[in-house]
C-alpha atoms as a PDB file:
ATOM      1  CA  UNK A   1     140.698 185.808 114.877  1.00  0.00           C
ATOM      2  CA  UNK A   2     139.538 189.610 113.885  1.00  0.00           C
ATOM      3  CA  UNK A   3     139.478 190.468 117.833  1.00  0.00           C
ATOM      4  CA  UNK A   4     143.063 189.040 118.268  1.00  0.00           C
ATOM      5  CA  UNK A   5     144.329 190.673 115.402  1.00  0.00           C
ATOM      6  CA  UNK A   6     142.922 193.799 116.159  1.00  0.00           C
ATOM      7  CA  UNK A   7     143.935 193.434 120.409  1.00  0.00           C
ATOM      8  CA  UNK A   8     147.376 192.991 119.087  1.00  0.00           C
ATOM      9  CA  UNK A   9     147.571 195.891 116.925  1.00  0.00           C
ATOM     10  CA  UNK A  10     147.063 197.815 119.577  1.00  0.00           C
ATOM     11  CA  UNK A  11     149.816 196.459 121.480  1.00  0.00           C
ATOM     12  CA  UNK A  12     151.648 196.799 118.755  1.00  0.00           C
ATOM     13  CA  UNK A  13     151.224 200.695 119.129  1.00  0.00           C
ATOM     14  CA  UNK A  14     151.881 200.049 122.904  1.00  0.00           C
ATOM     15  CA  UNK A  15     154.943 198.402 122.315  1.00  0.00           C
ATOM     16  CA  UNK A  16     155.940 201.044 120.372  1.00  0.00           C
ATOM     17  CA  UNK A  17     154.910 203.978 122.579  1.00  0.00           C
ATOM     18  CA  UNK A  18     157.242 201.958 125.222  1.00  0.00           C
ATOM     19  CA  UNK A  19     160.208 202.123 123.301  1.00  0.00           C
ATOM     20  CA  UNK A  20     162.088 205.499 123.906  1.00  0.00           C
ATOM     21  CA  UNK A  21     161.840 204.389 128.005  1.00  0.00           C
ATOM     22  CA  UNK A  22     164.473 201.521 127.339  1.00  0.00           C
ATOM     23  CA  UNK A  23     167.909 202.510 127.805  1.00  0.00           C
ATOM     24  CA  UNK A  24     169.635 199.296 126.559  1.00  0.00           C
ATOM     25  CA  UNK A  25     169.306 196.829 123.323  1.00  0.00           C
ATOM     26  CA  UNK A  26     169.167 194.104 125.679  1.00  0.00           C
ATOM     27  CA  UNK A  27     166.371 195.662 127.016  1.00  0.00           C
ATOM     28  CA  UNK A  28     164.581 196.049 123.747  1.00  0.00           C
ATOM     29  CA  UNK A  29     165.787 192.289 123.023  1.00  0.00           C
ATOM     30  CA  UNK A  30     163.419 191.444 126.431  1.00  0.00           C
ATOM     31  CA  UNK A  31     160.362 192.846 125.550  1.00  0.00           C
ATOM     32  CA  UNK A  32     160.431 192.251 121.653  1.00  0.00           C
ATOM     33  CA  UNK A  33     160.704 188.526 123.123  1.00  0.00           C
ATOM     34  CA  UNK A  34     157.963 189.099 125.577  1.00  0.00           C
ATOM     35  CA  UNK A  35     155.334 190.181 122.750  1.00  0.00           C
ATOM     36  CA  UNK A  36     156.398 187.447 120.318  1.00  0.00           C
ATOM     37  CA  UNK A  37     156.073 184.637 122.310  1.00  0.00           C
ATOM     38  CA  UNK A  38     152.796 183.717 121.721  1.00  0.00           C
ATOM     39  CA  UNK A  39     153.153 183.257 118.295  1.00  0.00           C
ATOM     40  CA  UNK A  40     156.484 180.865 119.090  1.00  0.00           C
ATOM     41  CA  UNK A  41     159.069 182.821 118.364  1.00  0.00           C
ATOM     42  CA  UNK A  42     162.019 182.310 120.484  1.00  0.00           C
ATOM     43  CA  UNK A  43     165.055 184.110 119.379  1.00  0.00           C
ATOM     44  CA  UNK A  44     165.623 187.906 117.527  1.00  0.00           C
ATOM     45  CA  UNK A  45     168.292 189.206 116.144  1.00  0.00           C
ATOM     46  CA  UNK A  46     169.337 192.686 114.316  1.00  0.00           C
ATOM     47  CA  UNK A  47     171.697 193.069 111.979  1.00  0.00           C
ATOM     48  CA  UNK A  48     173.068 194.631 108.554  1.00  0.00           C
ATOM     49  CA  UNK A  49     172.587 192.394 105.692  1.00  0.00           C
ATOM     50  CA  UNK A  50     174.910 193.700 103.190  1.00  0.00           C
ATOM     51  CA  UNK A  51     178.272 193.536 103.921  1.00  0.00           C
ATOM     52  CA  UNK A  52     181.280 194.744 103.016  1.00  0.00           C
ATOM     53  CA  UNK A  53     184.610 192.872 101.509  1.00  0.00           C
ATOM     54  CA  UNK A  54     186.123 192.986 104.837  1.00  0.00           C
ATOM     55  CA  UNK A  55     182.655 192.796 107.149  1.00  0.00           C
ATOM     56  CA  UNK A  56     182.348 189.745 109.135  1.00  0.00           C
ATOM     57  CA  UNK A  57     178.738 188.950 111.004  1.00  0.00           C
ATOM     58  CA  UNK A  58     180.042 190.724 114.271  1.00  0.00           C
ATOM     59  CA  UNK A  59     180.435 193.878 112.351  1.00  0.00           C
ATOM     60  CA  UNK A  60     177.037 194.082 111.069  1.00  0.00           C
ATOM     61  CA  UNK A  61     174.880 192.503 114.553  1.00  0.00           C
ATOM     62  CA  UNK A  62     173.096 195.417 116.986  1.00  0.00           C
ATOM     63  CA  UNK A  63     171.624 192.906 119.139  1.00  0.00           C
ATOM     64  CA  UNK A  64     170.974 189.145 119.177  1.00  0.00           C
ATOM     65  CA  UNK A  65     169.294 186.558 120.927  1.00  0.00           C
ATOM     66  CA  UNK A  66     169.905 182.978 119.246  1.00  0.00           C
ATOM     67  CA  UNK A  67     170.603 179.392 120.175  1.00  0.00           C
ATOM     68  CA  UNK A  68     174.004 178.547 122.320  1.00  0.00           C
ATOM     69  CA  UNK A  69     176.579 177.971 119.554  1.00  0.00           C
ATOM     70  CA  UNK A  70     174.542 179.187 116.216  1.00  0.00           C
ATOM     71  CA  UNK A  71     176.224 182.557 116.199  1.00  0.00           C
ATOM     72  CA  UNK A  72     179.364 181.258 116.400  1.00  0.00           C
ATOM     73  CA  UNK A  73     178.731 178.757 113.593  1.00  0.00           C
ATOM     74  CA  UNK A  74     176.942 181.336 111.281  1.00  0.00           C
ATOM     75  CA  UNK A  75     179.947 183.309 111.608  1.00  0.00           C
ATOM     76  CA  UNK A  76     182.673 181.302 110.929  1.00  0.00           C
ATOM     77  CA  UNK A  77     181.256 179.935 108.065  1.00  0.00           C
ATOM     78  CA  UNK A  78     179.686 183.632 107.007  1.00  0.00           C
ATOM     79  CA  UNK A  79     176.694 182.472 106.064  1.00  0.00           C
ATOM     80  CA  UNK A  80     175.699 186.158 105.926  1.00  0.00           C
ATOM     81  CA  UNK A  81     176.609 186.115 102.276  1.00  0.00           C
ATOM     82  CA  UNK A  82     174.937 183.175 101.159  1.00  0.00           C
ATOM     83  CA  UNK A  83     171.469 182.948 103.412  1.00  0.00           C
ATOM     84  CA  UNK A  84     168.589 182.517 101.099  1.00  0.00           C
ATOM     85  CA  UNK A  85     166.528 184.609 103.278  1.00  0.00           C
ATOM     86  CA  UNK A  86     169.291 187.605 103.323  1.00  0.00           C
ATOM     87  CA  UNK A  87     169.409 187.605  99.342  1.00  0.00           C
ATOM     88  CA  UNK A  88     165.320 187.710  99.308  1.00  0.00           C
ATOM     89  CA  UNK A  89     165.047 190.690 101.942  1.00  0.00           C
ATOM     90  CA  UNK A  90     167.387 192.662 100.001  1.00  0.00           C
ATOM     91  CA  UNK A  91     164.950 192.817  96.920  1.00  0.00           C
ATOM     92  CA  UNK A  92     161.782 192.730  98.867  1.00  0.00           C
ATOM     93  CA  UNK A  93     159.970 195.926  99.974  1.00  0.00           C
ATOM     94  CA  UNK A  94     157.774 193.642 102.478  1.00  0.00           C
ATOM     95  CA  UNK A  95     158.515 191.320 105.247  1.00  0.00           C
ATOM     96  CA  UNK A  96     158.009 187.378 104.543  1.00  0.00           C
ATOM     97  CA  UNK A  97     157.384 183.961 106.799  1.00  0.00           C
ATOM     98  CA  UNK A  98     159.987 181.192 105.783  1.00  0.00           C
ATOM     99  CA  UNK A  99     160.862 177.451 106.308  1.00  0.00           C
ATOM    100  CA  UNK A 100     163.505 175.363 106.472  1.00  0.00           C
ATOM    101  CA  UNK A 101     162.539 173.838 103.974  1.00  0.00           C
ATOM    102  CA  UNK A 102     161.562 176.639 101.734  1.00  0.00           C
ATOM    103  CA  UNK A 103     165.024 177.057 100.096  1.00  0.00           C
ATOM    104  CA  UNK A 104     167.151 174.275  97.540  1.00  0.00           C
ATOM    105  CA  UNK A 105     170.636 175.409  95.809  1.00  0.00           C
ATOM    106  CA  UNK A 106     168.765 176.788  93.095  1.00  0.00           C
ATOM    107  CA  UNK A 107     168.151 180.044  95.432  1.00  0.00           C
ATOM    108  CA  UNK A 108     172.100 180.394  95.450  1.00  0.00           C
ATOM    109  CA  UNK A 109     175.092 178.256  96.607  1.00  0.00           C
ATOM    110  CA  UNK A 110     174.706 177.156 100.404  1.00  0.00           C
ATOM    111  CA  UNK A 111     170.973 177.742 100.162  1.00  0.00           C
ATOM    112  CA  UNK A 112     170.346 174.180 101.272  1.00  0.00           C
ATOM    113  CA  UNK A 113     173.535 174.232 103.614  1.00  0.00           C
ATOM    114  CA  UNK A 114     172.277 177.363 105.869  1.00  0.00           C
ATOM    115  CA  UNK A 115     168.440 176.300 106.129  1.00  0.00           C
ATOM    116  CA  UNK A 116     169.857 173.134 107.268  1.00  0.00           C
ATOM    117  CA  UNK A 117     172.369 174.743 109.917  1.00  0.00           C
ATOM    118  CA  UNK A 118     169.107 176.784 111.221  1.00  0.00           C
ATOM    119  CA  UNK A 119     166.901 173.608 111.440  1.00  0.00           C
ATOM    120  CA  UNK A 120     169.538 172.063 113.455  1.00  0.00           C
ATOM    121  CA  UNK A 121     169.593 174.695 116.003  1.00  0.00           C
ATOM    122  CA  UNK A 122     165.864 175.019 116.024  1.00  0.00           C
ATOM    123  CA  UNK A 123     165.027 177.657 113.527  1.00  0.00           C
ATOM    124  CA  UNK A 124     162.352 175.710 111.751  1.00  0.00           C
ATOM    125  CA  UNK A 125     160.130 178.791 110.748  1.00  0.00           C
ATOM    126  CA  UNK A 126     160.472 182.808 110.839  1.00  0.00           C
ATOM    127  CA  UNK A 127     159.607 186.328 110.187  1.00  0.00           C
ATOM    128  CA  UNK A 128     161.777 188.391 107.904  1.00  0.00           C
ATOM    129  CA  UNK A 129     161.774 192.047 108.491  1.00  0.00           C
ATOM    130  CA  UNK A 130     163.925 194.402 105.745  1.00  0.00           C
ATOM    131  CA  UNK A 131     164.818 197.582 106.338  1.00  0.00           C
ATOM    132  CA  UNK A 132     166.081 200.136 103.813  1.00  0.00           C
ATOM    133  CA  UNK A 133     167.461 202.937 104.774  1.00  0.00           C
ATOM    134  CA  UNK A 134     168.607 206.259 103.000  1.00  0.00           C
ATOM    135  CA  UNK A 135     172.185 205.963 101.922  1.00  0.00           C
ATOM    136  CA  UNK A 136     172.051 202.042 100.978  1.00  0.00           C
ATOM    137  CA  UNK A 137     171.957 200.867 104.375  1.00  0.00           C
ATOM    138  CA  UNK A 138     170.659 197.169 104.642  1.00  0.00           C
ATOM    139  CA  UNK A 139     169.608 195.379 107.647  1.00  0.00           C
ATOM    140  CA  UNK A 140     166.589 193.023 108.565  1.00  0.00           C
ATOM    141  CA  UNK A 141     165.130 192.176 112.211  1.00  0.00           C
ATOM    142  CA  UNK A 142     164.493 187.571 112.048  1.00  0.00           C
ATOM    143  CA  UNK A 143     162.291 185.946 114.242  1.00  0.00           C
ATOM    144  CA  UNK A 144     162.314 182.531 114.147  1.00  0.00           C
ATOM    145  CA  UNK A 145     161.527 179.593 116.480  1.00  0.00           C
ATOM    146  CA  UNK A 146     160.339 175.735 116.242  1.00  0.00           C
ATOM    147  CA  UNK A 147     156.419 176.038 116.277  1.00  0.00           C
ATOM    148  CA  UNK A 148     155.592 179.192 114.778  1.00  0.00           C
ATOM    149  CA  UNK A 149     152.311 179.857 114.239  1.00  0.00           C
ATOM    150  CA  UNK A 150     150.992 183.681 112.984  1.00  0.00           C
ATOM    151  CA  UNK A 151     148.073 184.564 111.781  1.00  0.00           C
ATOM    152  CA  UNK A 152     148.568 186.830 108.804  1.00  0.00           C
ATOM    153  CA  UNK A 153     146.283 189.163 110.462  1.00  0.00           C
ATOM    154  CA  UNK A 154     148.822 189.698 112.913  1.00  0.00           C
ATOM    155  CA  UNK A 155     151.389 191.015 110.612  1.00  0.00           C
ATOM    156  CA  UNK A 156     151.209 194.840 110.222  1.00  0.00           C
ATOM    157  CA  UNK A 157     151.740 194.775 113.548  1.00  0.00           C
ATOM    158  CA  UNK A 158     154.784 192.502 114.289  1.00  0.00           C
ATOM    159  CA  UNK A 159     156.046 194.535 110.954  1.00  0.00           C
ATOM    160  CA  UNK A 160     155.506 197.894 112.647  1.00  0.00           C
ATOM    161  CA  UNK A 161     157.127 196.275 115.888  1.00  0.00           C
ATOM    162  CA  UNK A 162     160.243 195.061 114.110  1.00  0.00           C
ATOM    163  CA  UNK A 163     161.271 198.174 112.116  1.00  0.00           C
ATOM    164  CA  UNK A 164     160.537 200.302 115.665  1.00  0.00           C
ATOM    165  CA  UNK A 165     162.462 197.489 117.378  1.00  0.00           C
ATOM    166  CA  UNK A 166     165.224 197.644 115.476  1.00  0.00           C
ATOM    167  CA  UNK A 167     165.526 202.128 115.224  1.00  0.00           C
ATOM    168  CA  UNK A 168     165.704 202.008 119.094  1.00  0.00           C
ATOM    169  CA  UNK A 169     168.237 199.638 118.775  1.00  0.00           C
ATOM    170  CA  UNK A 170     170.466 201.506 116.052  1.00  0.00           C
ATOM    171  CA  UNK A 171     169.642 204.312 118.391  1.00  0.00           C
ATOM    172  CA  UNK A 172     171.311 203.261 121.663  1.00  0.00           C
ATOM    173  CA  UNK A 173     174.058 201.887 119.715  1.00  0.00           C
ATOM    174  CA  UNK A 174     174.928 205.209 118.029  1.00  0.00           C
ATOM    175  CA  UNK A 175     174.098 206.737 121.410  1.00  0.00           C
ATOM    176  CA  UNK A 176     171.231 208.871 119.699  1.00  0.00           C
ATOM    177  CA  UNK A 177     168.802 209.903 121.662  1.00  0.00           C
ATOM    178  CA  UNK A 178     165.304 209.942 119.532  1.00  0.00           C
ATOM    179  CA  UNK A 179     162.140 209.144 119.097  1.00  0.00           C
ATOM    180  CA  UNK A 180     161.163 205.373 117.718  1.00  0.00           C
ATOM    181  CA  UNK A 181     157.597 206.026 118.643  1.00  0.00           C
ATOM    182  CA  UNK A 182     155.022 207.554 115.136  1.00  0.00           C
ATOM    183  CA  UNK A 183     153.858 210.492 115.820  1.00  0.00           C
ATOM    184  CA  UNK A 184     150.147 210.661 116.202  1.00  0.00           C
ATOM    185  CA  UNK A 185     150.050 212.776 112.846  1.00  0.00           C
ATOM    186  CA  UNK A 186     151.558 209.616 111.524  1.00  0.00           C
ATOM    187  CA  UNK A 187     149.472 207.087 112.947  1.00  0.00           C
ATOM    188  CA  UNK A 188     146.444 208.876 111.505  1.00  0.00           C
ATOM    189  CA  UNK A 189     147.269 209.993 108.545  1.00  0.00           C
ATOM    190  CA  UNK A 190     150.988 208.680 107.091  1.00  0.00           C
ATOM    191  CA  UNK A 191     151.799 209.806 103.310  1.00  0.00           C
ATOM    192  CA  UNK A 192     154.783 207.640 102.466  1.00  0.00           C
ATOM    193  CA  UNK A 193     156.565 204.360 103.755  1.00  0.00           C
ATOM    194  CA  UNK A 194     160.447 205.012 104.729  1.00  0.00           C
ATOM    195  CA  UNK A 195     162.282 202.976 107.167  1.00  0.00           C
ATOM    196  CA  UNK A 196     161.955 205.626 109.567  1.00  0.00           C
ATOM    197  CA  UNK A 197     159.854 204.427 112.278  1.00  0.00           C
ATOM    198  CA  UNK A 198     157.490 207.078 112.445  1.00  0.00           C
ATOM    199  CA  UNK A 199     156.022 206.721 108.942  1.00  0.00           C
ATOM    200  CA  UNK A 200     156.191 202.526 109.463  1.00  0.00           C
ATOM    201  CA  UNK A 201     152.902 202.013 109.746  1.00  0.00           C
ATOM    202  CA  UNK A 202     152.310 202.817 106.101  1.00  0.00           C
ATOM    203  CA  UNK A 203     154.284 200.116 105.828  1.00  0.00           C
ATOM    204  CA  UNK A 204     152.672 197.241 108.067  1.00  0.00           C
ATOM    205  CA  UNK A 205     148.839 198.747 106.720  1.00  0.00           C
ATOM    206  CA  UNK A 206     150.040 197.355 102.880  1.00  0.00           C
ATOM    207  CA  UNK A 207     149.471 193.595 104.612  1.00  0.00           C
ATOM    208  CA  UNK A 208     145.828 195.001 105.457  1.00  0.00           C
END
């Protein structure tokens, strides 16, 4: 299990290295997929979690992939402000597996309704990703599938992945052109955790 762990935080810093050579969020979408798969995840999605009074889900989404119909269901009901896994990220500093079945009405009204809706379309089990940003931003990058199996071992990387994952995608929706990749100063030797990606991997090492 070390050897896998440690062959996938490599590619972890691979992934991340490839990142400023994509010139779409779809693109990014593809290979986030790609390097997930083997742990079961199926779909991705990145979004803001906080919303405004007047925000709807398709204000706060950079880039999805999820289940034929789910979106449009999460949406019209806005779920957004009453997912038991959107109230957690907001007070947690580290990313977090759930369940369906993790989550009763005593986590908030609707808990039980969402995890339901998500189990219907197949989102049995996930990976929740927070990112804070200066300036109160709040957004999270969820993977999620049917049979998800990940080692915690695996973690620090598929954390560093996410938070990289999801700057090149606020990138080439801003139309910014920068760096998502940590410097090699960074990788060596980071001092602080921000949601910047090049200082994420003080971040992911915290799982270590």
């Amino acid at each position: 299990m070390t050897g896998t762990a440690n062959s996938f935080g490599q590619e972890a810093f691979d992934f991340v290295e490839s990142l400023d050579r994509l010139d779409t969020p779809d693109a990014v979408l593809d290979i986030m997929q790609g390097a997930t798969s083997r742990f079961g995840f199926e779909w991705v999605a990145s979004a803001g979690i906080l919303p405004k009074p007047a925000e709807m889900m398709d204000d706060l989404v950079l880039a999805h992939r999820s289940p034929d119909g789910l979106h449009d269901v999460y949406t019209s009901r806005d779920y957004i402000r009453v997912d038991p896994n959107v109230r957690r990220a907001l007070h947690s500093s580290r990313p977090f597996e759930w369940t369906w079945e993790d989550y009763g009405d005593e986590h908030g009204p609707r808990s039980t309704e969402v995890m339901r809706v998500l189990a219907d379309f197949t989102l049995l089990r996930g990976f929740f990703v927070s990112v804070h940003r200066v300036g109160g931003y709040e957004a999270a990058v969820a993977l999620s599938g049917a049979d998800v199996e990940l080692a915690p071992e695996a973690q620090p990387g598929l954390h560093l992945m996410s938070l990289c994952a999801f700057e090149r995608v606020r990138q080439l929706r801003s139309g910014k052109q920068e760096s998502s990749a940590p410097s090699i100063a960074h990788r060596r030797s980071p001092s602080r955790s921000t949601t910047d990606c090049s200082m994420s991997k003080t971040a992911a090492s915290r799982h270590r």
